[in-house]
C-alpha atoms as a PDB file:
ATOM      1  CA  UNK A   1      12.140  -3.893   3.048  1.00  0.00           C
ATOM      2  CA  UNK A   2      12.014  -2.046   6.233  1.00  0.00           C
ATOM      3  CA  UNK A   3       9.429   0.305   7.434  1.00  0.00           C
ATOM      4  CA  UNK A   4      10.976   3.824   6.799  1.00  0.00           C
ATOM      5  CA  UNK A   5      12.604   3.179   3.036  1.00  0.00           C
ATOM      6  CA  UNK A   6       9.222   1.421   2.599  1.00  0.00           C
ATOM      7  CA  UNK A   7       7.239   4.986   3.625  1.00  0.00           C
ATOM      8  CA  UNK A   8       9.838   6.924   1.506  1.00  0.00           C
ATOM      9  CA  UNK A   9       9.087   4.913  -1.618  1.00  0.00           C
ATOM     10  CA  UNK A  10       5.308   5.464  -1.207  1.00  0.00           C
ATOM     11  CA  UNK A  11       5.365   8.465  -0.237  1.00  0.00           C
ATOM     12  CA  UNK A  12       7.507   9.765  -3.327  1.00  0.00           C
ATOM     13  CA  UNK A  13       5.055   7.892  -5.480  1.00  0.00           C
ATOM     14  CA  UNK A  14       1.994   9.202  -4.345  1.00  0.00           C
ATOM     15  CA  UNK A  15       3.959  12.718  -5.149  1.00  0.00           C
ATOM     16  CA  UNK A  16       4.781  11.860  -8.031  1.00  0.00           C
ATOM     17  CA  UNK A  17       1.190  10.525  -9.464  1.00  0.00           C
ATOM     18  CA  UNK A  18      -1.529  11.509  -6.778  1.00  0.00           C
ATOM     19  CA  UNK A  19      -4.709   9.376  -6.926  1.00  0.00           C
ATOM     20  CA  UNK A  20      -7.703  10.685  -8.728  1.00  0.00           C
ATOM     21  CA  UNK A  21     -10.016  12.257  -6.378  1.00  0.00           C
ATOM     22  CA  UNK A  22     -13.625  11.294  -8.722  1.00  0.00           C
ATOM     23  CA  UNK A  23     -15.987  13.390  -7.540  1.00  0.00           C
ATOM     24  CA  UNK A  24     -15.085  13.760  -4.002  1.00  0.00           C
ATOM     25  CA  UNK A  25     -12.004  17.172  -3.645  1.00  0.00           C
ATOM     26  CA  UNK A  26     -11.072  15.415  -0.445  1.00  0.00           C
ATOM     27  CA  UNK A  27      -7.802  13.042  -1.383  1.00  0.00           C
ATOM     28  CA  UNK A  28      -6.649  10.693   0.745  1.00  0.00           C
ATOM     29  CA  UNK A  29      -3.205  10.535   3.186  1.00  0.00           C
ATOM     30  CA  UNK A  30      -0.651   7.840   3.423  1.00  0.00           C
ATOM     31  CA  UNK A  31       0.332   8.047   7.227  1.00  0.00           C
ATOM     32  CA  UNK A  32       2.467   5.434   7.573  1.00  0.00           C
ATOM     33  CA  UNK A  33       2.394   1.851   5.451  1.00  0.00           C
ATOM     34  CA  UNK A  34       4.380  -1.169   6.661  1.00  0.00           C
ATOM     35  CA  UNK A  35       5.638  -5.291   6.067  1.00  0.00           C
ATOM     36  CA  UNK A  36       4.018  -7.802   8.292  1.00  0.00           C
ATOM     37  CA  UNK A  37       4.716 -11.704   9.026  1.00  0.00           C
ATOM     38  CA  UNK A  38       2.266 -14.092   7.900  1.00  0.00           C
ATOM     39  CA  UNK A  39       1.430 -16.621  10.428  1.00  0.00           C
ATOM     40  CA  UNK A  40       3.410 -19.779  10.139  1.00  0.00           C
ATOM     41  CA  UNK A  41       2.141 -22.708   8.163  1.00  0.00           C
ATOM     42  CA  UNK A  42       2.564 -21.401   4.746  1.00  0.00           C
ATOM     43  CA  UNK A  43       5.418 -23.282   2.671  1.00  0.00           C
ATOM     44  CA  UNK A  44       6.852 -20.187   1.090  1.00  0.00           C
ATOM     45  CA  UNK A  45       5.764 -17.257   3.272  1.00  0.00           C
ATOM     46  CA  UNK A  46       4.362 -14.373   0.590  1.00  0.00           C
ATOM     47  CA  UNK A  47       4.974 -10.764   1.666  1.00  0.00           C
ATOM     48  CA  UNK A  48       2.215  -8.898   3.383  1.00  0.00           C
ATOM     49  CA  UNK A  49       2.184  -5.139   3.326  1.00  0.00           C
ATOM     50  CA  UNK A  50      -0.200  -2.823   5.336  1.00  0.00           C
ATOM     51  CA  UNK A  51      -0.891   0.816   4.562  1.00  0.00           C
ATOM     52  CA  UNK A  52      -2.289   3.040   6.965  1.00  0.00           C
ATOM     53  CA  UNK A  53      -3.964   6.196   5.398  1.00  0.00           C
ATOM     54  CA  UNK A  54      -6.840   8.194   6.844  1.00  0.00           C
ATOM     55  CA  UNK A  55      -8.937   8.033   3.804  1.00  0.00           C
ATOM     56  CA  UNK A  56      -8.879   4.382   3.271  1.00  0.00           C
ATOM     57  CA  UNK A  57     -11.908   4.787   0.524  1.00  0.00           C
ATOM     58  CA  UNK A  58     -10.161   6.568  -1.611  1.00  0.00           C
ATOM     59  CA  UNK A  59      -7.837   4.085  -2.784  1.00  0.00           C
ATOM     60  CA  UNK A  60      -8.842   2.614  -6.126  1.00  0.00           C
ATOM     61  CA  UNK A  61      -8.139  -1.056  -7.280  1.00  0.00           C
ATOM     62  CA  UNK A  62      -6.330   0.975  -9.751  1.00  0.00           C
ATOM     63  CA  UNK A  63      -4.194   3.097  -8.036  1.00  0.00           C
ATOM     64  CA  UNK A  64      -3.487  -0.140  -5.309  1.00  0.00           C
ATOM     65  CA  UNK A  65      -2.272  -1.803  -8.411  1.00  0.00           C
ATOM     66  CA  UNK A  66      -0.316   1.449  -9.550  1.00  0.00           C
ATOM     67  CA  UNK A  67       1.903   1.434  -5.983  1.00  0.00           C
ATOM     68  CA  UNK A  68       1.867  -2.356  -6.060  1.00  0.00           C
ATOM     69  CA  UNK A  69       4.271  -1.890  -9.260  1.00  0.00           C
ATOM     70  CA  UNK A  70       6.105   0.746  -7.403  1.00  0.00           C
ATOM     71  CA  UNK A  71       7.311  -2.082  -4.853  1.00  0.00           C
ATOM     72  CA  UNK A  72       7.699  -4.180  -7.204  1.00  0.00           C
ATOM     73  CA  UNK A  73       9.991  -2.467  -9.553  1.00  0.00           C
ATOM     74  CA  UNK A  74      12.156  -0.886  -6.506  1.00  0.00           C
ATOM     75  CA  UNK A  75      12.086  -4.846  -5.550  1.00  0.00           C
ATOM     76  CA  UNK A  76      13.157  -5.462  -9.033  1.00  0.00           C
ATOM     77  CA  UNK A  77      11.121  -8.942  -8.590  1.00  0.00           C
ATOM     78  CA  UNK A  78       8.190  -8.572 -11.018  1.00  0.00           C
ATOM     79  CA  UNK A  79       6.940 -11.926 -10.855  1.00  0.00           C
ATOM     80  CA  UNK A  80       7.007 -12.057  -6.522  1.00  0.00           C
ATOM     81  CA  UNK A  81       3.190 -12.219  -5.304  1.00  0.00           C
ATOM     82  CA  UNK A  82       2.795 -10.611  -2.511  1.00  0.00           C
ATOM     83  CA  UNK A  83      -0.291  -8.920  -0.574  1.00  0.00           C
ATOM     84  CA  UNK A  84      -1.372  -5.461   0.192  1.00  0.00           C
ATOM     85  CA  UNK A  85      -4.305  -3.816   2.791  1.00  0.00           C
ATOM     86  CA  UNK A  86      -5.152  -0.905   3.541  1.00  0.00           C
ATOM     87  CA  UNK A  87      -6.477   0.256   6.909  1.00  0.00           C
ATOM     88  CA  UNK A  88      -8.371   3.829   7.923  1.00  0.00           C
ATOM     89  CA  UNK A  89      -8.184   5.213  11.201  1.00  0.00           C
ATOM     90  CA  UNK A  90     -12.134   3.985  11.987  1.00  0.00           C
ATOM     91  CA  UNK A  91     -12.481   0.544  12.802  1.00  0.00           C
ATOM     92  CA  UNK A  92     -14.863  -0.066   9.574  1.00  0.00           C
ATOM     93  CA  UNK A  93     -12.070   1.141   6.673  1.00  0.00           C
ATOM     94  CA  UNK A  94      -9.881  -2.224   6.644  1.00  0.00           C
ATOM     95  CA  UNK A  95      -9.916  -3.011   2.797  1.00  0.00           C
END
């Protein structure tokens, strides 16, 4: 999937069903999410994707697993593992 139809999907999701906030009114912003290689050595390489937002705490297990289906379904491959991270802009928000 490449980069821009990958930001259009996620970004119409998270328009369509924005993440709860909890008690914070401070939501977070996808700025830009994208596919990366593995590194070589793995038999059947699984699919890696990266989002970028500037609120990286603010995306619950829950609503990871909510655009997880999102790729999945526009995939139409519900059985395909694959991984997902998120990264803030500071250098401590990798999740």
């Amino acid at each position: 999937m490449g980069t821009g139809a990958l930001n259009r999907l996620l970004a119409q999701a998270i328009e369509n069903t924005p993440g709860a906030l909890g008690r914070s009114t401070h939501s977070f912003k996808l700025l830009y999410a994208t596919q990366v290689n593995e590194a070589e050595g793995f038999a059947i390489p699984v699919p890696h994707f990266v989002l970028f937002a500037n609120r990286a705490s603010k995306l619950t297990d829950s609503y990871m697993r909510y655009l997880e289906k999102v790729i999945r379904d526009e995939w139409n491959a519900p059985g395909v593992p694959f991984k997902m991270s998120v990264r803030g802009k500071g250098p401590k928000s990798a999740r």
